[in-house]
Protein backbone atom coordinates (compact mmCIF):
# COMPACT_ATOMS: atom_id res chain seq x y z
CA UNK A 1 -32.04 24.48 -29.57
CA UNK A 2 -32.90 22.96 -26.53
CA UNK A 3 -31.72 19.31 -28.51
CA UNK A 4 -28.16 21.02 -28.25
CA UNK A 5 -28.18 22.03 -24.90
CA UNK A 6 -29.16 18.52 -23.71
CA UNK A 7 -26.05 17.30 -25.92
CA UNK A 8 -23.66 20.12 -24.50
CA UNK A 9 -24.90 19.09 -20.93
CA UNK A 10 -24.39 14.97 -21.86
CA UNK A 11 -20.84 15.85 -23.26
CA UNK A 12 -19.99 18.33 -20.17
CA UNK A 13 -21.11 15.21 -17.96
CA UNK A 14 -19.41 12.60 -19.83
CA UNK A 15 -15.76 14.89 -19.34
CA UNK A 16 -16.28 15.20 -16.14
CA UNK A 17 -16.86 11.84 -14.78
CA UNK A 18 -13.84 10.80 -17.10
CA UNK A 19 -11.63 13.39 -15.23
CA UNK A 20 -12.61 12.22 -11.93
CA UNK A 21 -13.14 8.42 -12.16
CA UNK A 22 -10.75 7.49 -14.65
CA UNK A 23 -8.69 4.45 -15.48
CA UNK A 24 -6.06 5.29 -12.67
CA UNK A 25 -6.99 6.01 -9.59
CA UNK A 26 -6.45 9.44 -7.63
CA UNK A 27 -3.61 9.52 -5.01
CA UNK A 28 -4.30 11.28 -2.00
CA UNK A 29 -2.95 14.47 -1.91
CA UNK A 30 -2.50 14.67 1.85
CA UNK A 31 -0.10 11.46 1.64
CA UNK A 32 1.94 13.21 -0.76
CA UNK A 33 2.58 16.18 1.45
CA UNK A 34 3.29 14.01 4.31
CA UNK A 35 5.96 11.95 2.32
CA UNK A 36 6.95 14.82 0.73
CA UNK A 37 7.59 17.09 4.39
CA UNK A 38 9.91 13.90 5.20
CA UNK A 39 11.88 13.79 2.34
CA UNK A 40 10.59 10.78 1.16
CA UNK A 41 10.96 10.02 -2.19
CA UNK A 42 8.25 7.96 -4.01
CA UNK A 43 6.00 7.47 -7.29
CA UNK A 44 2.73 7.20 -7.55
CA UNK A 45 1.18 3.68 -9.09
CA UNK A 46 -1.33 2.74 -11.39
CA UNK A 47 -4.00 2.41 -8.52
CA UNK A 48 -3.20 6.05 -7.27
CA UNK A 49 -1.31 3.93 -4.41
CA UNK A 50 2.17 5.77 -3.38
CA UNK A 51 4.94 3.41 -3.78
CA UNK A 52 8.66 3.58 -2.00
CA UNK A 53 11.23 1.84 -2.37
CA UNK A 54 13.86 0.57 0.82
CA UNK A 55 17.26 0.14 -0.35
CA UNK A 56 19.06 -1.54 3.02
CA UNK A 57 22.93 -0.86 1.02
CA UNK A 58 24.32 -2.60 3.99
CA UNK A 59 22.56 -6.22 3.02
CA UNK A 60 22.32 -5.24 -0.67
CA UNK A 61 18.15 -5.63 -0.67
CA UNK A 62 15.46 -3.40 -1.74
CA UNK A 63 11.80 -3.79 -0.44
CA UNK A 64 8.88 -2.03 -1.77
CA UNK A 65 6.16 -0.21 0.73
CA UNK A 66 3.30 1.08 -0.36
CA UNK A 67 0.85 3.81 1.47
CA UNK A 68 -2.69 3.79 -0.37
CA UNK A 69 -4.03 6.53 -1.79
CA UNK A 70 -7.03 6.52 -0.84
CA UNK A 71 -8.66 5.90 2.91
CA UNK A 72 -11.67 3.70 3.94
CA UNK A 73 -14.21 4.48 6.70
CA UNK A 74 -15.66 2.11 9.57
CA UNK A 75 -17.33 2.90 12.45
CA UNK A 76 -16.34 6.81 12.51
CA UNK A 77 -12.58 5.49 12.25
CA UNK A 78 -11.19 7.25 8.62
CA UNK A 79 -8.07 4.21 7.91
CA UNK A 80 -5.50 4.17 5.91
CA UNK A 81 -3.44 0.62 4.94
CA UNK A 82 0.46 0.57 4.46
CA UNK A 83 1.59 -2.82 3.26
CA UNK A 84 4.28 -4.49 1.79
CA UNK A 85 4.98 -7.53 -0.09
CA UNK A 86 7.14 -10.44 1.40
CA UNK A 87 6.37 -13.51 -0.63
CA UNK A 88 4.28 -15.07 -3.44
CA UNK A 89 2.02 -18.28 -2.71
CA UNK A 90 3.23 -21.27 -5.20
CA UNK A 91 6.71 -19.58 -5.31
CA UNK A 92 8.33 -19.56 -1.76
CA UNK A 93 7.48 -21.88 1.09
CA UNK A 94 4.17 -20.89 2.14
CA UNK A 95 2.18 -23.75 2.69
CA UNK A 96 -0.73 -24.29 5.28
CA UNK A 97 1.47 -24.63 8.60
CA UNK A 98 3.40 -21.61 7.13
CA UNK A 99 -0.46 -19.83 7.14
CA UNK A 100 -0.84 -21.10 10.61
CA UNK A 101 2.57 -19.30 11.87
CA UNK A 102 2.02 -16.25 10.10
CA UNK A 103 -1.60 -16.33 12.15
CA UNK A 104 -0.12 -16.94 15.32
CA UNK A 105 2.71 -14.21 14.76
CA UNK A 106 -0.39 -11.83 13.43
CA UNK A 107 -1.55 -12.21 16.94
CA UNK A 108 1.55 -11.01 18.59
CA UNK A 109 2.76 -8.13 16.51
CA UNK A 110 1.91 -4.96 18.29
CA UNK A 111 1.12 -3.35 14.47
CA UNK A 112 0.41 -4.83 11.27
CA UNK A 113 -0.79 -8.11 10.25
CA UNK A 114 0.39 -10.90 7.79
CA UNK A 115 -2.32 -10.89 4.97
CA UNK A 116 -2.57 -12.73 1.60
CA UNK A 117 -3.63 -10.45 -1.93
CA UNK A 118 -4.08 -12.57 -4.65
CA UNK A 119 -0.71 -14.71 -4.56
CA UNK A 120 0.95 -12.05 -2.67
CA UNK A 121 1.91 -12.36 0.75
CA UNK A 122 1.89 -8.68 2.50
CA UNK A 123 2.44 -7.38 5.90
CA UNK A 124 -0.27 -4.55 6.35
CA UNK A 125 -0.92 -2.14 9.26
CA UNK A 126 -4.30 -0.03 8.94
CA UNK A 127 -3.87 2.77 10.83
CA UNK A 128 -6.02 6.26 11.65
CA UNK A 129 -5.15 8.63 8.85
CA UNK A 130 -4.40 11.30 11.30
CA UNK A 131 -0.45 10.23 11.16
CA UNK A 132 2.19 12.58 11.26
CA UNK A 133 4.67 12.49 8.55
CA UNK A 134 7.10 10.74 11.21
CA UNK A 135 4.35 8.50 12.15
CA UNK A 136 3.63 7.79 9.00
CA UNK A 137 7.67 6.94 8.14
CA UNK A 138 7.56 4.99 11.15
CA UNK A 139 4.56 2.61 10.01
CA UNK A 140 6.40 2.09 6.77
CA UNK A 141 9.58 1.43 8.62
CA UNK A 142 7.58 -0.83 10.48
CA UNK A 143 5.93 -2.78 7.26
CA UNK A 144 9.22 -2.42 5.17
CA UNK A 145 11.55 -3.96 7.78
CA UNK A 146 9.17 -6.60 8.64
CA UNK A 147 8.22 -7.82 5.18
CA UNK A 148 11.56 -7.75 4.31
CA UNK A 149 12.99 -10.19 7.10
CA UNK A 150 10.03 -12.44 6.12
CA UNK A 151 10.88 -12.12 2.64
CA UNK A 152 14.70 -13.72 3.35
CA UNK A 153 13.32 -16.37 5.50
CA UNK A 154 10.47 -17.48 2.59
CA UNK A 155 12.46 -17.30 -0.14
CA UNK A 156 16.40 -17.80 0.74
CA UNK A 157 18.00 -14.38 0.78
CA UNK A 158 15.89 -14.20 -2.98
CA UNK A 159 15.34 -9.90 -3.05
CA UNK A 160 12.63 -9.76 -5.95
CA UNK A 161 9.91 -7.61 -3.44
């Protein structure tokens, strides 16, 4: 009897951790509400990140933002990253003086910073998860229309991000 148990407990285990850390990760629930109070509209990706996409009708371009689902801590601070893509290394014009600008203008942007993810050029802001919904629209604002204008002068009006 107690051989069963000890199986029953293993399998009860093994179920659980599958439920909770499985292949894709959990999205945030408290995003979801925020987006959601705004009338935002948005999926939720593979890596439980919440993805929306910009449509400017007026220039004809899309850009993708993303809000991740899930926070990280340092120094007390609970953060929260909202980035968007604006170029691919190899593919548009982003060579080592380009690297060099993108520092410089890093340095002067009141939010957000230019940041590179594998071959993927992003503009992230990290900001204190305590945003409003409207804050949080307005940092996505923020990353969308920024990436975006980047995006045009990397690639030649090119709208793939």
């Amino acid at each position: 009897m107690p051989m069963r148990i000890g199986h029953g407990l293993l399998l009860a285990a093994t179920l659980l951790l599958t439920i909770i850390g499985g292949p894709a990760a959990a999205a945030d629930a408290s995003v979801k509400a925020r987006l959601d109070a705004r009338g935002v509209k948005h999926e939720v990706d593979g890596d439980g990140d919440y993805k929306v996409t910009y449509n400017y009708a007026k220039e004809g371009r899309t850009q993708l933002v993303f809000v991740s689902g899930r926070t990280e801590t340092l120094g007390g601070f609970i953060v929260r990253e909202i980035f968007s893509p604006a170029g691919r290394v190899g593919k548009d014009a982003i060579d080592g003086a380009k690297a060099l600008e993108l520092l410089a203008e890093s340095r002067n942007n009141k939010l957000g910073s230019w940041e590179l993810g594998g071959d993927v050029l992003y503009f992230v802001l990290k900001l204190p998860d305590t945003l409003s919904g409207a804050e949080l629209e307005s940092a996505m604002d923020i990353a969308a229309q920024t990436a975006d204008d980047m995006e045009i002068k990397l690639s030649a009006d090119r709208d793939e991000l």
